[in-house]
C-alpha atoms as a PDB file:
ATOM      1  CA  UNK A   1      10.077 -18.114 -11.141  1.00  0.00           C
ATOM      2  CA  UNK A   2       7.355 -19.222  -8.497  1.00  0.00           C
ATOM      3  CA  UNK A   3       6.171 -17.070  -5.535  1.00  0.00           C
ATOM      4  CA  UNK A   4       5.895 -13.434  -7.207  1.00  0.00           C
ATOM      5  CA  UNK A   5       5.010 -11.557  -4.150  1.00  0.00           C
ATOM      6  CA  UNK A   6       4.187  -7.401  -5.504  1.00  0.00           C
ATOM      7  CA  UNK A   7       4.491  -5.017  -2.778  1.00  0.00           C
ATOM      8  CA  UNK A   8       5.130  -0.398  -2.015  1.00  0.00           C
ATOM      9  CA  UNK A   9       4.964   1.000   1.022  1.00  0.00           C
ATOM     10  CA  UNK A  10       2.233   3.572   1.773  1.00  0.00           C
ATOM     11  CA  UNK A  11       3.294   7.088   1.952  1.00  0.00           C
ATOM     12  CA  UNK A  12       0.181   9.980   3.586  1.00  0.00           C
ATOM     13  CA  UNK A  13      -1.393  10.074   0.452  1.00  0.00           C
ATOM     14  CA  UNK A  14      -0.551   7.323  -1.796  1.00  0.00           C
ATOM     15  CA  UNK A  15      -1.792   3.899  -1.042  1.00  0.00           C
ATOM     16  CA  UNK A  16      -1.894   0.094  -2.642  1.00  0.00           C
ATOM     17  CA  UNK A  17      -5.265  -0.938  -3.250  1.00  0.00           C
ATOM     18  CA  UNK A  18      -5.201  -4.429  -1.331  1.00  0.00           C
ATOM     19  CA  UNK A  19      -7.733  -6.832  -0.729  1.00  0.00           C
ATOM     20  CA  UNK A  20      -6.103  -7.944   2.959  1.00  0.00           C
ATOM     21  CA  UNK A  21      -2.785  -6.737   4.801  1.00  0.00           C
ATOM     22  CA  UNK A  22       0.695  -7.286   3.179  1.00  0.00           C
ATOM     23  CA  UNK A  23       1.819  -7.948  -0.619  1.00  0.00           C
ATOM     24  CA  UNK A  24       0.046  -8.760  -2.849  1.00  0.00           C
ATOM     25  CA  UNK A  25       1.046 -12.322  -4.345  1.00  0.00           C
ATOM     26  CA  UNK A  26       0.388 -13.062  -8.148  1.00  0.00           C
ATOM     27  CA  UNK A  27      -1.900 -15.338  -9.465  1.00  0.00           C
ATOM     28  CA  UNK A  28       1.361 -16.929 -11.768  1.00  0.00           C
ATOM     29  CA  UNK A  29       4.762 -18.650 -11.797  1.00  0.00           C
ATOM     30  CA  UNK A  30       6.709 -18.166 -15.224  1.00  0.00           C
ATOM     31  CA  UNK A  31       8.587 -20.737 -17.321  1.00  0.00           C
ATOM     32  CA  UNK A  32      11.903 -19.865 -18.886  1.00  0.00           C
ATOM     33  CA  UNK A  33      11.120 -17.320 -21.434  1.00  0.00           C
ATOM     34  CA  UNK A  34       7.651 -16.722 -20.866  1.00  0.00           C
ATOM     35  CA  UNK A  35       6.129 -13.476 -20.035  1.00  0.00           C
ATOM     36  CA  UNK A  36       2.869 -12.396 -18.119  1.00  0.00           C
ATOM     37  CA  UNK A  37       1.621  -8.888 -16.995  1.00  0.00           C
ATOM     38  CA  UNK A  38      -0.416  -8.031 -13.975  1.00  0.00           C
ATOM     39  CA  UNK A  39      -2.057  -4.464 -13.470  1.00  0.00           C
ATOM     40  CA  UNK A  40      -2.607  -3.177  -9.680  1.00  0.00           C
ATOM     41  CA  UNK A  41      -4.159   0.017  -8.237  1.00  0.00           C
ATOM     42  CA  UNK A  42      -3.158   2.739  -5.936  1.00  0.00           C
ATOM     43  CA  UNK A  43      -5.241   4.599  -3.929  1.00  0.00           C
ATOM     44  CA  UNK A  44      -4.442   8.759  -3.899  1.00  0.00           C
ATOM     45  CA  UNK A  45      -5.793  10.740  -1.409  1.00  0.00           C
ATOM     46  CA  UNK A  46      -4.038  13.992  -2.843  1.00  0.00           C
ATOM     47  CA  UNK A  47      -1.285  15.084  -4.289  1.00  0.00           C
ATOM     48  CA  UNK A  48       0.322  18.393  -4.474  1.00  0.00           C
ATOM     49  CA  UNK A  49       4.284  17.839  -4.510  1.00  0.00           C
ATOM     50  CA  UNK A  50       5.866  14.657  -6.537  1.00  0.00           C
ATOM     51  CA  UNK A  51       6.347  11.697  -4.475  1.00  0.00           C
ATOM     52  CA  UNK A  52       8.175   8.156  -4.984  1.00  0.00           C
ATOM     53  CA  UNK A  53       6.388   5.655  -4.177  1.00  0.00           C
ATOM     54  CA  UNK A  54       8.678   2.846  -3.095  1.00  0.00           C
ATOM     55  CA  UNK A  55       8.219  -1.011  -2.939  1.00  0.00           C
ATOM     56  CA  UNK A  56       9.740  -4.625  -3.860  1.00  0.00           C
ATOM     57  CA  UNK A  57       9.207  -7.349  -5.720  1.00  0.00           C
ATOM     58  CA  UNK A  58      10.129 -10.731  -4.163  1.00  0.00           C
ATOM     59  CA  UNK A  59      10.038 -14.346  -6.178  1.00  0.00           C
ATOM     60  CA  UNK A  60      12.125 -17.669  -5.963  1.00  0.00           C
ATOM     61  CA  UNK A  61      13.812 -19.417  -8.843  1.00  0.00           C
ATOM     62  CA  UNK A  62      15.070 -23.296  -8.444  1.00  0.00           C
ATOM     63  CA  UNK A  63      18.415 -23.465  -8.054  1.00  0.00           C
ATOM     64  CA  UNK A  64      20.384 -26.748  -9.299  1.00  0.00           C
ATOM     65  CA  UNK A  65      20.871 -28.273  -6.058  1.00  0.00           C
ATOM     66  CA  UNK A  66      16.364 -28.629  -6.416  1.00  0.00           C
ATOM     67  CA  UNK A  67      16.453 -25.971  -3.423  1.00  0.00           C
ATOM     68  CA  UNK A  68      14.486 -21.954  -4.084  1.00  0.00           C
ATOM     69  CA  UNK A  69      16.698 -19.644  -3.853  1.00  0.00           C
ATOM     70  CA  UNK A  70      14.978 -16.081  -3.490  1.00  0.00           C
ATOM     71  CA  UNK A  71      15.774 -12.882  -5.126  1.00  0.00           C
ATOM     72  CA  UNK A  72      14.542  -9.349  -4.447  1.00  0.00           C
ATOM     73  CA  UNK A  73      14.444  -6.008  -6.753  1.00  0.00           C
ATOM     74  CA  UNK A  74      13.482  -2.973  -5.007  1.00  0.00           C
ATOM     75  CA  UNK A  75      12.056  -0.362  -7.113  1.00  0.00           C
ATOM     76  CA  UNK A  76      11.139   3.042  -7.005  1.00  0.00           C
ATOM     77  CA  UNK A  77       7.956   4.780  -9.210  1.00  0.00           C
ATOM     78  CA  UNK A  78       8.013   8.680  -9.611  1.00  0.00           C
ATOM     79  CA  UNK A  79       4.559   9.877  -8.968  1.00  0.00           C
ATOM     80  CA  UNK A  80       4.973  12.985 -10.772  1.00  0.00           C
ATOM     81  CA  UNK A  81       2.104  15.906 -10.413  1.00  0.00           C
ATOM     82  CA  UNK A  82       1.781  16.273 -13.899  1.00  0.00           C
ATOM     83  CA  UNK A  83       0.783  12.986 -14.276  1.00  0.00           C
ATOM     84  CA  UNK A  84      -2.584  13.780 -12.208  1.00  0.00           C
ATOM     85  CA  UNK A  85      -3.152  17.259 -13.805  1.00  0.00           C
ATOM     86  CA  UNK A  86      -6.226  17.164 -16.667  1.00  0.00           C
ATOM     87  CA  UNK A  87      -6.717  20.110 -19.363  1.00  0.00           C
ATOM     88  CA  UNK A  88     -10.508  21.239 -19.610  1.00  0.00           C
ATOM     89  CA  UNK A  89     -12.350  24.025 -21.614  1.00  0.00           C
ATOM     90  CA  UNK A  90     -13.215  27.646 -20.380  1.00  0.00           C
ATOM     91  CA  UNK A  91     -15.039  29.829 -21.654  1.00  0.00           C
ATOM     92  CA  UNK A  92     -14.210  33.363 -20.191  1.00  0.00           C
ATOM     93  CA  UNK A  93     -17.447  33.885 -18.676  1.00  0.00           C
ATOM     94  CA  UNK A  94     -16.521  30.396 -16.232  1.00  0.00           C
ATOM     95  CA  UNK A  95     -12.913  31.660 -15.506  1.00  0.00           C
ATOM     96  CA  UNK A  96     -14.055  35.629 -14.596  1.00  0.00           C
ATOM     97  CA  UNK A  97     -16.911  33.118 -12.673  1.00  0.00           C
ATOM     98  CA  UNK A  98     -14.195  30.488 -11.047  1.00  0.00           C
ATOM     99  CA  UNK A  99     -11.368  33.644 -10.727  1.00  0.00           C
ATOM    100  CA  UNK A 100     -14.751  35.926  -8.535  1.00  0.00           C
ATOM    101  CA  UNK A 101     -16.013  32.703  -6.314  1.00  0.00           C
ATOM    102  CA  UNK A 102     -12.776  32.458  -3.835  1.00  0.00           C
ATOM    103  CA  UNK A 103     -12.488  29.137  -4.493  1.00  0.00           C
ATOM    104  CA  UNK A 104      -9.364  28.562  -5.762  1.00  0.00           C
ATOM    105  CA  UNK A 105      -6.455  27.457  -3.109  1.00  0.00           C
ATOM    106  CA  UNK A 106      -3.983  29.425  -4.939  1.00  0.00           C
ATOM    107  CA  UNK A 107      -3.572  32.370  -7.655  1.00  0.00           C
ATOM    108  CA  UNK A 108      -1.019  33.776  -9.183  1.00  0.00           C
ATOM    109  CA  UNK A 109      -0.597  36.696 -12.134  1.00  0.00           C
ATOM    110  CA  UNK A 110       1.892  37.854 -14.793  1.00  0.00           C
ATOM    111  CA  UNK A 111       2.024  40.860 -16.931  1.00  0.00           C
ATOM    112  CA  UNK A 112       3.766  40.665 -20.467  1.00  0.00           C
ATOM    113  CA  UNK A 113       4.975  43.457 -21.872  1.00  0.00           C
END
């Protein structure tokens, strides 16, 4: 497998970190049962609904005629908002603090009985 070529396309908010325009092509060709890993970085703006971000992953294999012949997968990655979403401490005094500044973009209450 030669030619490993990694690329999504950009929604609004979500974008591949990329060091020039286009896919971004891996440093490494694999062997017959060899295995490598490569980690990349996105780029959020915001998120406040799930999104997919959607992309491809393009490579060539020899075929036995001693031609490439080249395969595609497209893939899809759930970018799901709890993913983004981080638990911190508050004391009461900081939430009757955070609740009084206006601040927050949106509120919501519930009584139980």
């Amino acid at each position: 497998v030669s030619n490993i070529k990694f690329d999504v396309s950009d929604s609004i908010n979500t974008k591949l970190v990329r060091s020039s325009p286009g896919g971004l092509l891996l440093p490494f060709c694999l062997s017959a049962g060899q295995t490598n890993s490569f980690t990349i970085s996105l780029s959020l703006q915001s998120i406040y609904i799930s999104q997919k971000l959607r992309g491809s992953v393009t490579y060539f294999i020899d075929n036995p005629d001693g031609g490439k012949d080249e395969k595609i997968i497209n893939f899809s990655l759930p970018l799901n908002l709890a993913l983004f979403i981080v638990s911190a401490p508050c004391s009461e005094s900081q939430f009757t603090e955070l609740i009084a500044s206006n601040s927050l973009g949106a509120a919501g209450s519930i009584s139980l009985p």
